[in-house]
N, C-alpha and C. Protein backbone atom coordinates (compact mmCIF):
# COMPACT_ATOMS: atom_id res chain seq x y z
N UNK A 1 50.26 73.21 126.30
CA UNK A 1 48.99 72.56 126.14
C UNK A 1 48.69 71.71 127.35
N UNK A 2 49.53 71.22 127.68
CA UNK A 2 49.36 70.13 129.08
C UNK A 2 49.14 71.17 129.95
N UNK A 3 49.54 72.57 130.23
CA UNK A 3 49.54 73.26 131.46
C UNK A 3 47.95 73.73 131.29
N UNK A 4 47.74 74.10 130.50
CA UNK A 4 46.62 74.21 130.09
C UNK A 4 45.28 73.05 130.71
N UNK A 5 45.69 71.79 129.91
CA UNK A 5 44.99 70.75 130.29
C UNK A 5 44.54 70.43 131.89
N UNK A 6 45.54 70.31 132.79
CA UNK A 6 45.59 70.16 134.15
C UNK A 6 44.69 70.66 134.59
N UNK A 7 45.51 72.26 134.63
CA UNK A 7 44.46 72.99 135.13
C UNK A 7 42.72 73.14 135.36
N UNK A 8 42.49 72.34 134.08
CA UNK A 8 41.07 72.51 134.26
C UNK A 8 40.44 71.12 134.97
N UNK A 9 39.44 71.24 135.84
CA UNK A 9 39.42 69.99 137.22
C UNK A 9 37.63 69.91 136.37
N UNK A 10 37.16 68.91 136.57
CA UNK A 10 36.25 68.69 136.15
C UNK A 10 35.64 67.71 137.51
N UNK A 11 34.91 68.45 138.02
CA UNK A 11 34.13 67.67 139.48
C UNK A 11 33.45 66.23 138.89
N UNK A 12 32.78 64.85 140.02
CA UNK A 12 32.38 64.02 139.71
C UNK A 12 30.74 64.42 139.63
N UNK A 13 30.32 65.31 139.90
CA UNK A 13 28.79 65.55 139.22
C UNK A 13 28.69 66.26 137.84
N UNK A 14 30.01 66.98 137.27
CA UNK A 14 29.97 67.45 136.13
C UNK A 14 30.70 66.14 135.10
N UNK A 15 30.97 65.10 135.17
CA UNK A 15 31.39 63.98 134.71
C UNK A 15 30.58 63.17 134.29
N UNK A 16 29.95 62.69 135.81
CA UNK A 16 28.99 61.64 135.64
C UNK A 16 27.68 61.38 136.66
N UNK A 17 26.60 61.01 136.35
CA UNK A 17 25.85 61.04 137.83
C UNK A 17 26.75 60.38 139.21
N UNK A 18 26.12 61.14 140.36
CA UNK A 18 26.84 60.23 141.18
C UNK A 18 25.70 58.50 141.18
N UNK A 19 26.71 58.02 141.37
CA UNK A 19 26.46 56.18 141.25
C UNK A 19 27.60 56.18 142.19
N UNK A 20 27.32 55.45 143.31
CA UNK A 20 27.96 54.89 144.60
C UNK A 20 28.79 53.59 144.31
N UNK A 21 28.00 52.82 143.36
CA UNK A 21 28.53 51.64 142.72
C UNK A 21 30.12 52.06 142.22
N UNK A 22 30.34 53.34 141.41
CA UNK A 22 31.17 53.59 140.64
C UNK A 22 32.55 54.38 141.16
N UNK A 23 31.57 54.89 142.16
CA UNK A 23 32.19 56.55 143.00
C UNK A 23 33.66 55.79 143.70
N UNK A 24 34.52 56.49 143.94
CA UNK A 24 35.72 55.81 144.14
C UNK A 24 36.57 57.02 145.12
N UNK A 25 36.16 58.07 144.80
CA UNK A 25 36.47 59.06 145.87
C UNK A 25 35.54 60.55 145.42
N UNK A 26 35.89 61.33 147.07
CA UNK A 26 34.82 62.31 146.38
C UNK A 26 36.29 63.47 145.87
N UNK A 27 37.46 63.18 145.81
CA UNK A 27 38.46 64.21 145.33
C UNK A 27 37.82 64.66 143.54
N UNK A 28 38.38 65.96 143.60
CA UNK A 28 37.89 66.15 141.63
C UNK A 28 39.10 65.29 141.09
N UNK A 29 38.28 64.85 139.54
CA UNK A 29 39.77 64.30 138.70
C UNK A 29 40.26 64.86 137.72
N UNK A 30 41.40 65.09 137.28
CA UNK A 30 42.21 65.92 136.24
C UNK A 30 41.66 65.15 135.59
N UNK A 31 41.33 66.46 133.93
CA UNK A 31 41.18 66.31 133.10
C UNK A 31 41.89 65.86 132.00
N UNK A 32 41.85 64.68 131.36
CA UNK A 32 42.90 64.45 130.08
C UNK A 32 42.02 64.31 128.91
N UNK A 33 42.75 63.76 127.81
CA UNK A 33 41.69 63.93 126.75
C UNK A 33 41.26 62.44 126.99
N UNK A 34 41.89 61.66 126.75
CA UNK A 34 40.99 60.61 126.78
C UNK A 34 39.71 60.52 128.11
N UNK A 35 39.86 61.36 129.17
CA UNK A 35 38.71 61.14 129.75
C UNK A 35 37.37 61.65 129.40
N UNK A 36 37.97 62.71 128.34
CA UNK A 36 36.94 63.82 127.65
C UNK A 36 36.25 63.25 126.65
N UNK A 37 36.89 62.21 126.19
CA UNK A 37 36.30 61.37 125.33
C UNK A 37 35.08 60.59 125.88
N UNK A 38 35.59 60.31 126.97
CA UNK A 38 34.20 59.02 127.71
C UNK A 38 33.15 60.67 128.34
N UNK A 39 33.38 61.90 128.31
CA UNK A 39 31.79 62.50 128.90
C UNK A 39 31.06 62.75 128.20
N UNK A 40 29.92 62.60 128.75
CA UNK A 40 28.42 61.98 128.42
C UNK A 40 28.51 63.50 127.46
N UNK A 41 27.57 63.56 126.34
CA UNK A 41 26.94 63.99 125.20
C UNK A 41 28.28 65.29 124.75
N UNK A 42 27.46 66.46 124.87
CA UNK A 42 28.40 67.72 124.30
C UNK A 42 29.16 68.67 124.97
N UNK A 43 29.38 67.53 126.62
CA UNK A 43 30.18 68.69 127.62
C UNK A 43 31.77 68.21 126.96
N UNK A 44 32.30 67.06 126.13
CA UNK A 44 33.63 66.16 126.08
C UNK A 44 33.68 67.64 124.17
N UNK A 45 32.60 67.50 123.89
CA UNK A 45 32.87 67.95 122.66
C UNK A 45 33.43 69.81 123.27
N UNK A 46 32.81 70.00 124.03
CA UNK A 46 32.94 71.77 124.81
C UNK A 46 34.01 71.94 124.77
N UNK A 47 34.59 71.04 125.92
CA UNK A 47 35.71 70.89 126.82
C UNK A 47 36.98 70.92 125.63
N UNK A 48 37.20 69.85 124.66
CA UNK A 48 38.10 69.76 123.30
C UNK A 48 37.67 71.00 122.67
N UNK A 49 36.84 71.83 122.27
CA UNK A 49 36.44 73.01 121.51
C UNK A 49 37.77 74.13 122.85
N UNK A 50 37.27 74.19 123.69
CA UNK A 50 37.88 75.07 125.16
C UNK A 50 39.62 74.66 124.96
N UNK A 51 39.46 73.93 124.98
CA UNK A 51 40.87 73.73 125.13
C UNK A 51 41.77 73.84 123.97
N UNK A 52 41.43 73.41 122.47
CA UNK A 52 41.72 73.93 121.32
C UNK A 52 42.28 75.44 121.05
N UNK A 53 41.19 76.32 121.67
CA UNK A 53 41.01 77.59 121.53
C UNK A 53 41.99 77.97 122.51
N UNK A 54 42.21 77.63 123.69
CA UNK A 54 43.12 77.79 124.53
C UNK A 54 44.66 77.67 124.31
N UNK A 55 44.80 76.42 123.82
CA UNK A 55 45.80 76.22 123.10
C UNK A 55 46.36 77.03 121.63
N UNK A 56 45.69 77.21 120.98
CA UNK A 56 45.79 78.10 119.92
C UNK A 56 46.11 79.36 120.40
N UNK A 57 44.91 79.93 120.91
CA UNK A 57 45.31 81.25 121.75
C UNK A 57 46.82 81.88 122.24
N UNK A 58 47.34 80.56 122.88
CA UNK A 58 48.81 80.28 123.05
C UNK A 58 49.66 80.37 122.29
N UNK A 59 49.16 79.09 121.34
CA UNK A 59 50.37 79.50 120.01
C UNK A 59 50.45 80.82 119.91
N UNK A 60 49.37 81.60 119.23
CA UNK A 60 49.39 82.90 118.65
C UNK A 60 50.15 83.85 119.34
N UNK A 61 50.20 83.43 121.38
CA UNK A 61 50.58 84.46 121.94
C UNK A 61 52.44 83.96 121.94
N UNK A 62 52.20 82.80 121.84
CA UNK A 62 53.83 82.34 121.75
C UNK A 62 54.87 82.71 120.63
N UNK A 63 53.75 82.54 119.57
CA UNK A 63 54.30 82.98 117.97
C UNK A 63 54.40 84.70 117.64
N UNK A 64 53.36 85.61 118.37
CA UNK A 64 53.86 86.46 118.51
C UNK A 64 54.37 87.29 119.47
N UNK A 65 55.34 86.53 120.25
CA UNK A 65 56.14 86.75 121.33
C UNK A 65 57.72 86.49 120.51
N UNK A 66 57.73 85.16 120.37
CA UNK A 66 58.82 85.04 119.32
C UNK A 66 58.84 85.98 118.27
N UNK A 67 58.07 86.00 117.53
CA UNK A 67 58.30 87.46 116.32
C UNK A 67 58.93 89.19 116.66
N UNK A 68 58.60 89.05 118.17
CA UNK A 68 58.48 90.42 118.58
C UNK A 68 60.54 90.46 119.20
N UNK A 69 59.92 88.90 119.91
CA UNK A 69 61.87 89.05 119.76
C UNK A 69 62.65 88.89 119.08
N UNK A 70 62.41 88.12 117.80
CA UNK A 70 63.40 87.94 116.89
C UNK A 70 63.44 89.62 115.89
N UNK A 71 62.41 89.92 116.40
CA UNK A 71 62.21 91.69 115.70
C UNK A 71 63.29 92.43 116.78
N UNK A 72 62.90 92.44 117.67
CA UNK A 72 63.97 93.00 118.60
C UNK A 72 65.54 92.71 118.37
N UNK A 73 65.59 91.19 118.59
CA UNK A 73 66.74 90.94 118.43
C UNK A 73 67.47 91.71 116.83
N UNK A 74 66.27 91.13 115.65
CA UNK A 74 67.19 91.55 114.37
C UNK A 74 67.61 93.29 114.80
N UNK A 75 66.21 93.75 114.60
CA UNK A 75 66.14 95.29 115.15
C UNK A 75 67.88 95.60 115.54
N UNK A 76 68.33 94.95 116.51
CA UNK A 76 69.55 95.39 117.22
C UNK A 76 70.61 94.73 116.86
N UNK A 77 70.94 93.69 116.19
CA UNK A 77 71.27 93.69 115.73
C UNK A 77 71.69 94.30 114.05
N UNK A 78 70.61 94.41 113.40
CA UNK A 78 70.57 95.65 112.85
C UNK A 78 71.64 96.91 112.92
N UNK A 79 71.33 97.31 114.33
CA UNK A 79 71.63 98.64 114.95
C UNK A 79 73.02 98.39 115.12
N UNK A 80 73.58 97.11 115.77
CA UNK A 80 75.37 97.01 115.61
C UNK A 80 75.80 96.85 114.31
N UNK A 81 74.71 96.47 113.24
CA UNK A 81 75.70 96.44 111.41
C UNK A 81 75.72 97.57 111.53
N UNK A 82 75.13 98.76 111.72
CA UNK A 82 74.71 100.03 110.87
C UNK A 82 76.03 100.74 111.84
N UNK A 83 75.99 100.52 113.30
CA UNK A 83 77.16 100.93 114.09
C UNK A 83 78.15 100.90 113.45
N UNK A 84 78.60 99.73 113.04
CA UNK A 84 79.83 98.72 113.19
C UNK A 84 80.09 99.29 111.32
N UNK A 85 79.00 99.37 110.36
CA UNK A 85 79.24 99.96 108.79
C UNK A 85 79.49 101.40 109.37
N UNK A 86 79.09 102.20 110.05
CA UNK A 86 79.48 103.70 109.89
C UNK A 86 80.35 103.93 110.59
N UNK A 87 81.27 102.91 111.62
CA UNK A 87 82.56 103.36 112.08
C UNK A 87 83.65 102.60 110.85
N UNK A 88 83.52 101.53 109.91
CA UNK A 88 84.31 101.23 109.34
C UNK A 88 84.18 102.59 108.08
N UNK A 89 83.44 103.23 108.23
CA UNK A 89 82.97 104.18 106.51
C UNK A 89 83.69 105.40 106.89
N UNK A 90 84.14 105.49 108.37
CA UNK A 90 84.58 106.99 109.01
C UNK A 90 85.97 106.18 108.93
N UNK A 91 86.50 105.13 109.40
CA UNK A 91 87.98 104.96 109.38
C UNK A 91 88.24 104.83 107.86
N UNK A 92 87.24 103.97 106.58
CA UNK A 92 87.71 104.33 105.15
C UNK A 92 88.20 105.53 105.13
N UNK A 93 87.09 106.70 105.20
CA UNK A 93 87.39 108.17 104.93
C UNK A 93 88.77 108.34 105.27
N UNK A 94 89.35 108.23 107.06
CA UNK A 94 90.16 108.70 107.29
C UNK A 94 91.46 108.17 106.96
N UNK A 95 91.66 106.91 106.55
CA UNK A 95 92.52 106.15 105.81
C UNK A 95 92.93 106.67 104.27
N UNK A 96 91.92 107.22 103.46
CA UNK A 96 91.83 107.69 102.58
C UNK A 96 92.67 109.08 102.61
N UNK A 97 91.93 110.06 103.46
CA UNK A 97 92.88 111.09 103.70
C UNK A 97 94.15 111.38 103.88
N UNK A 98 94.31 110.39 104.68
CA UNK A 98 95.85 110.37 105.18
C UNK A 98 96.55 109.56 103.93
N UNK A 99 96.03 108.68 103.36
CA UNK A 99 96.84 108.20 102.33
C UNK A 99 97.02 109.64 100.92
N UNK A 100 95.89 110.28 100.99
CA UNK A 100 96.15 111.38 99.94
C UNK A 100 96.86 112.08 100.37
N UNK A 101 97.35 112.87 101.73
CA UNK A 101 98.27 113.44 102.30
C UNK A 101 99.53 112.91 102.28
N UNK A 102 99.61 111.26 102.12
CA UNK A 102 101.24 111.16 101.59
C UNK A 102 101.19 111.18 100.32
N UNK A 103 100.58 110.62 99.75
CA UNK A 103 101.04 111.22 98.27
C UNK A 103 101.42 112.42 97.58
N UNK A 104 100.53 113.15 98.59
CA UNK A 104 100.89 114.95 98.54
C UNK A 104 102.80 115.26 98.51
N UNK A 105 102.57 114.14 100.53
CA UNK A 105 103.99 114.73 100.52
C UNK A 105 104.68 113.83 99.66
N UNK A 106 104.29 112.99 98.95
CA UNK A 106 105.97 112.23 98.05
C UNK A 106 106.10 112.96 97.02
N UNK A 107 104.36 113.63 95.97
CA UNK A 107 104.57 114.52 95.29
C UNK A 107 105.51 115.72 95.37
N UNK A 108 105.50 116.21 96.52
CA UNK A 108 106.15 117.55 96.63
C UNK A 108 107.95 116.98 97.49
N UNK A 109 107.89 116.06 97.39
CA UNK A 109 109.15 115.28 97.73
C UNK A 109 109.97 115.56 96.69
N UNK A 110 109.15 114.61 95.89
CA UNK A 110 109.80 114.36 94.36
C UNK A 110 110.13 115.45 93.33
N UNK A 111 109.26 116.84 93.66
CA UNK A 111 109.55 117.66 93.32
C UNK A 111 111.26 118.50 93.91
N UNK A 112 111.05 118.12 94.86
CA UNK A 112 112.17 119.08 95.80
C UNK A 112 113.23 118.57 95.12
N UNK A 113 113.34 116.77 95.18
CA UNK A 113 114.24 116.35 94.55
C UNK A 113 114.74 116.64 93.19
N UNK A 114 114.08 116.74 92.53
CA UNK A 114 114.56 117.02 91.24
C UNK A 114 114.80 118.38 91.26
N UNK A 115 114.11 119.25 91.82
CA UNK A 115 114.95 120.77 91.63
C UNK A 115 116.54 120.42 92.73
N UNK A 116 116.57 119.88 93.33
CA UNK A 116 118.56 119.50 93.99
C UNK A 116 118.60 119.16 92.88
N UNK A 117 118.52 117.92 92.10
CA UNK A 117 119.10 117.20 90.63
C UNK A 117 119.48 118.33 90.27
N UNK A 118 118.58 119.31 90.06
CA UNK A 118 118.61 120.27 88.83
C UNK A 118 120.08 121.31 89.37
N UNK A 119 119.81 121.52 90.27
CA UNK A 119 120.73 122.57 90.96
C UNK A 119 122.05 121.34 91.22
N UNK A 120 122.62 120.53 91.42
CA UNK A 120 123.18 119.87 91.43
C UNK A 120 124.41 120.00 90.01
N UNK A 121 123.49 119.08 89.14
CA UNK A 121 123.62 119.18 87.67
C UNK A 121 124.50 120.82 87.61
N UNK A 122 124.01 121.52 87.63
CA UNK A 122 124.30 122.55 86.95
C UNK A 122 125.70 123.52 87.77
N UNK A 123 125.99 123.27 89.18
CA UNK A 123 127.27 123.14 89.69
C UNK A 123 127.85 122.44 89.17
N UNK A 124 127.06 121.19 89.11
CA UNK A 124 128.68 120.35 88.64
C UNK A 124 129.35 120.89 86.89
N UNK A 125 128.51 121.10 86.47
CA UNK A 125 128.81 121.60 84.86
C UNK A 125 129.29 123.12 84.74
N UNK A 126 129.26 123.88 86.35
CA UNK A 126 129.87 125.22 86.28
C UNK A 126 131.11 124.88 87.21
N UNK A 127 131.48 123.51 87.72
CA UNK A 127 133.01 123.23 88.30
C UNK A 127 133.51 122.40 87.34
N UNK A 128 132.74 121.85 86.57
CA UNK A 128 134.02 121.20 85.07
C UNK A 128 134.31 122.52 84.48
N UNK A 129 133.45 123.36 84.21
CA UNK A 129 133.98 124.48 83.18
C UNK A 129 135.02 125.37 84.10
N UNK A 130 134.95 125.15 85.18
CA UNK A 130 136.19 125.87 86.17
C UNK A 130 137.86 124.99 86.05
N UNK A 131 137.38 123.88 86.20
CA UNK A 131 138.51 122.93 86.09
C UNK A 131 139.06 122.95 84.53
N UNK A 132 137.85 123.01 83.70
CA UNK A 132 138.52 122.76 81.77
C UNK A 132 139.39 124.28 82.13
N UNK A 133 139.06 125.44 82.41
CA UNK A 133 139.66 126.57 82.54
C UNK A 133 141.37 126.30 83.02
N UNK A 134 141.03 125.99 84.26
CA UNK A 134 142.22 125.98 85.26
C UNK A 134 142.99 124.63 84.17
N UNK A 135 142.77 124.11 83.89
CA UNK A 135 143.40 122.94 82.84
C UNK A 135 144.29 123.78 81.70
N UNK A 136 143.40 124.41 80.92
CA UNK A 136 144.24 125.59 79.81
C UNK A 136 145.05 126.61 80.52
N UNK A 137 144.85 127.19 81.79
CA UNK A 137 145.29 128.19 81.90
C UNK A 137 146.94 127.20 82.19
N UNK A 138 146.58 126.19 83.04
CA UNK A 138 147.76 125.97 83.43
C UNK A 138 148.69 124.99 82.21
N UNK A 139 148.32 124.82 80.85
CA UNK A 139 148.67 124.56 79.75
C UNK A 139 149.39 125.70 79.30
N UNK A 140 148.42 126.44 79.22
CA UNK A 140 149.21 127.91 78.52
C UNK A 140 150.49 128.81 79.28
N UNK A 141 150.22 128.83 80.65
CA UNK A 141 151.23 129.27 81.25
C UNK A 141 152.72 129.06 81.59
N UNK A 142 153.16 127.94 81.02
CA UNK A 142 154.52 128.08 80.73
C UNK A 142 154.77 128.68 79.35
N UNK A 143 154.03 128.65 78.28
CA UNK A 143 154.00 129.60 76.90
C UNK A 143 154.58 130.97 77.42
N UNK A 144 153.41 131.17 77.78
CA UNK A 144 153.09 132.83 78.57
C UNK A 144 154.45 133.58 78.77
N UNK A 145 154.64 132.59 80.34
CA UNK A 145 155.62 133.10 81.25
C UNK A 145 157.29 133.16 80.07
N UNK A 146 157.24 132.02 79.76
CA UNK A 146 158.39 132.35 78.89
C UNK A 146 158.54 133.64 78.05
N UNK A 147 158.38 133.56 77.30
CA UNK A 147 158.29 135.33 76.43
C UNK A 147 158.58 136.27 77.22
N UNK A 148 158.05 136.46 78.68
CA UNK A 148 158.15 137.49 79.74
C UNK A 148 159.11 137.38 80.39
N UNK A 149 159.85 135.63 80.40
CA UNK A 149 161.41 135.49 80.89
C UNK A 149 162.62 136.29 80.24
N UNK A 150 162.52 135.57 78.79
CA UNK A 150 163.27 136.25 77.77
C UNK A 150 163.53 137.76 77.56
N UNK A 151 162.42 138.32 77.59
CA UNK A 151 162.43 139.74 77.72
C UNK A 151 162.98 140.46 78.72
N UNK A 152 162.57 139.66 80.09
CA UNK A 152 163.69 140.14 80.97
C UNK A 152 165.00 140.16 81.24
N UNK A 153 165.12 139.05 80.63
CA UNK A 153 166.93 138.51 80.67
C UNK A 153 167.28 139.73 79.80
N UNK A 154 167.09 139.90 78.79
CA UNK A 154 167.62 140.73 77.46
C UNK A 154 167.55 142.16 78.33
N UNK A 155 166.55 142.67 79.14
CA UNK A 155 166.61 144.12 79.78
C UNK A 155 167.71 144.40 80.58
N UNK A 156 167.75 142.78 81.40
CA UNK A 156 168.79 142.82 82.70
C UNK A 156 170.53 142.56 81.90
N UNK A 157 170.73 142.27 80.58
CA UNK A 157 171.42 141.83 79.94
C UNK A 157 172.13 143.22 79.28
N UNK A 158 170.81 143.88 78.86
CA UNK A 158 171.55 145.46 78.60
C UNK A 158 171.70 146.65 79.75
N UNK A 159 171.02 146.39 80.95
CA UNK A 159 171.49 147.01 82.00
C UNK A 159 172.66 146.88 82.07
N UNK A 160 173.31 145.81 82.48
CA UNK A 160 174.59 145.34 82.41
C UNK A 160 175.75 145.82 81.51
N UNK A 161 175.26 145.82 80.51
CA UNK A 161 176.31 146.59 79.36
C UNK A 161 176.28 147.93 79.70
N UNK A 162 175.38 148.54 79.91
CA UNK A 162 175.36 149.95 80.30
C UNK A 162 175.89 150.50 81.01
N UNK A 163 175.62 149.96 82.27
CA UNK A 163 176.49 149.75 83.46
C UNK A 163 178.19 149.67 83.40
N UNK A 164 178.41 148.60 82.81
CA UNK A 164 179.42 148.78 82.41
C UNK A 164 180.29 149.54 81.36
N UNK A 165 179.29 150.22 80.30
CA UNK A 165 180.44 151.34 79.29
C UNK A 165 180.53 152.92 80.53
N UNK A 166 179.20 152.49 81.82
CA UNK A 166 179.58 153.43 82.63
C UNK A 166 180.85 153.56 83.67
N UNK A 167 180.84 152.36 84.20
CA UNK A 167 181.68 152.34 84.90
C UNK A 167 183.40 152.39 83.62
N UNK A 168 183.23 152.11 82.85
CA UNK A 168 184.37 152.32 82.00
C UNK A 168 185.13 153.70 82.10
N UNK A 169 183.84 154.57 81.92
CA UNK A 169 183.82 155.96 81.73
C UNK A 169 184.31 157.04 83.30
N UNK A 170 183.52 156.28 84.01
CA UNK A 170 183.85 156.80 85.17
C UNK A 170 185.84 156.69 85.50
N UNK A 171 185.87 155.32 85.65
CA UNK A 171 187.24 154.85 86.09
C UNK A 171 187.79 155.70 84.91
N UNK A 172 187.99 155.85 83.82
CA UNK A 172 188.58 156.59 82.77
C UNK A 172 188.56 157.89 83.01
N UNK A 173 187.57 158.42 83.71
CA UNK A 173 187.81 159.54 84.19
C UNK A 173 187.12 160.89 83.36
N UNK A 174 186.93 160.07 81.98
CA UNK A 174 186.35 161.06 80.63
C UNK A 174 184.80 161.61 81.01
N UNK A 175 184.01 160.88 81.48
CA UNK A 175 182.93 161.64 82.12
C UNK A 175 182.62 161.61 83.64
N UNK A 176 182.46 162.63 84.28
CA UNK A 176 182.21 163.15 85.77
C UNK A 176 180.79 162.10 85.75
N UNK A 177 180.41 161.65 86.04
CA UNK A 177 178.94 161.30 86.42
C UNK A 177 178.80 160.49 87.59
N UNK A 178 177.91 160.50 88.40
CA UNK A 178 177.72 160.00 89.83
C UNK A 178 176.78 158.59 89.06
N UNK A 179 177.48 157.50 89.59
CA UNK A 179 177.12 155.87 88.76
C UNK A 179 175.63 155.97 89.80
N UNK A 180 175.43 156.49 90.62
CA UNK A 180 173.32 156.06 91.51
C UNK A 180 172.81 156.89 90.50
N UNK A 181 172.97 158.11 90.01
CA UNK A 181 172.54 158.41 89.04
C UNK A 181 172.48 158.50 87.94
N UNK A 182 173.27 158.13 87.77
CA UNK A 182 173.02 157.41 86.21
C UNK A 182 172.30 155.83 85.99
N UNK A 183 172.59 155.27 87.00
CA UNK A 183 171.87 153.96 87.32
C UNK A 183 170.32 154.54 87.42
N UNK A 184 169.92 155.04 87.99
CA UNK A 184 168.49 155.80 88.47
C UNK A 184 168.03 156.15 87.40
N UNK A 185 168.91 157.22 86.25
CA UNK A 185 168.00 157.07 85.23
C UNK A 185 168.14 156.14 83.90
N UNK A 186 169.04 155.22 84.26
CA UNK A 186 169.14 154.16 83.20
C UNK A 186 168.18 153.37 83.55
N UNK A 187 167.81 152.48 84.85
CA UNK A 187 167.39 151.60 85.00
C UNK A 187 165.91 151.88 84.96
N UNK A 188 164.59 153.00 84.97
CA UNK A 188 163.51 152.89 85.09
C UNK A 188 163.07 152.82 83.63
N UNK A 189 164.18 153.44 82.50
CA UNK A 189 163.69 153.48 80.85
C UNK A 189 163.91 151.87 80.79
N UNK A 190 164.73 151.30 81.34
CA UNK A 190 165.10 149.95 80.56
C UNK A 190 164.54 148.80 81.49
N UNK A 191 163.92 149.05 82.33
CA UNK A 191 163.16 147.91 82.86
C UNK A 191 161.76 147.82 82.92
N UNK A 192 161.11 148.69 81.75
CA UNK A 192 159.71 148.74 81.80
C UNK A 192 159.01 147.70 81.02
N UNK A 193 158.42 147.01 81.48
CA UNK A 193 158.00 145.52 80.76
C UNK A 193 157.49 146.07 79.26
N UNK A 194 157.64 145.09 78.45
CA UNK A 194 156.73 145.04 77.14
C UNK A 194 155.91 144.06 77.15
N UNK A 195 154.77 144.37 76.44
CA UNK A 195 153.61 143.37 76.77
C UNK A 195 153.37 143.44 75.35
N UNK A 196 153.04 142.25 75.09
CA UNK A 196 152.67 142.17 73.45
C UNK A 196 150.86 141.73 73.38
């Protein structure tokens, strides 16, 4: 408003008559309001109408200068939320993904695992039933083996007698017989296992 004001020069014949009495220089004098107040009839009323309008004019161009930047400014700012929301909405997504992709893999983790459990489990319950085995067998096998001792002693026990009513016979002289053969066919009848 003051830049306004200055500017406008108001000469000493558009002021006041010249009067020599009064005149004080012939330079023009800046206009203020209170001088606008002292000119004669409806040039002081003009001049405040002019300058009003001038001033206003201003505002309006000032007020919508400011509007146009704070439009701009929001405008772009604006434009970095909407940036700044659709790169956080693309890293949600991809955070998301990748989190469903481990769950995938713990799902199919957890699966794997329990089929080892499973396969696990079921060795171990086909090496107890190996061991309960090997447990009886080796319970039972002195049973066993005995019976198959006995039986042999008693074969090798009548070889022996045999043997000997042979050799009796021989040295006696009463039967000719060659003792490898007679051994040969004594010993394959009388050493043939019995199995019960």
């Amino acid at each position: 408003m003051d830049t306004v004001a200055d500017s406008i020069v108001v000469t000493s014949e558009d002021a006041c008559p010249r009067d020599s009495s009064t005149r004080k220089s012939d330079r023009p004098r800046k206009l203020t309001a209170k001088g606008m107040e002292n000119l004669p009839g409806n040039l002081g009323t003009v001049m405040q109408a002019l300058i009003r309008e001038v001033r206003d004019e201003t505002m309006k161009q000032m007020a919508k200068s400011q509007q146009e930047t704070v439009k701009e400014i929001t405008t772009s700012h604006e434009r970095i939320i909407e940036t700044l929301w659709n790169a956080w909405k693309k890293e949600q997504q991809a955070l998301k993904q990748m989190i469903q992709g481990q769950e995938k893999a713990i799902r199919q983790l957890q699966q794997d695992i329990q089929g080892i459990q499973a396969q696990a489990a079921q060795e171990r319950r086909l090496m107890q039933e190996q061991i309960d085995e090997l447990k009886r067998m080796q319970q039972h096998a002195p049973r066993d083996i005995e019976p198959l001792q006995v039986q042999a002693s008693e074969e090798i026990k009548r070889i022996h007698e045999k043997l000997d009513i042979m050799t009796q016979h021989a040295v006696a002289g009463s039967a000719r017989t060659n003792l490898r053969q007679s051994f040969a066919d004594i010993a394959p009848s009388s050493i043939e296992p019995r199995f019960e």
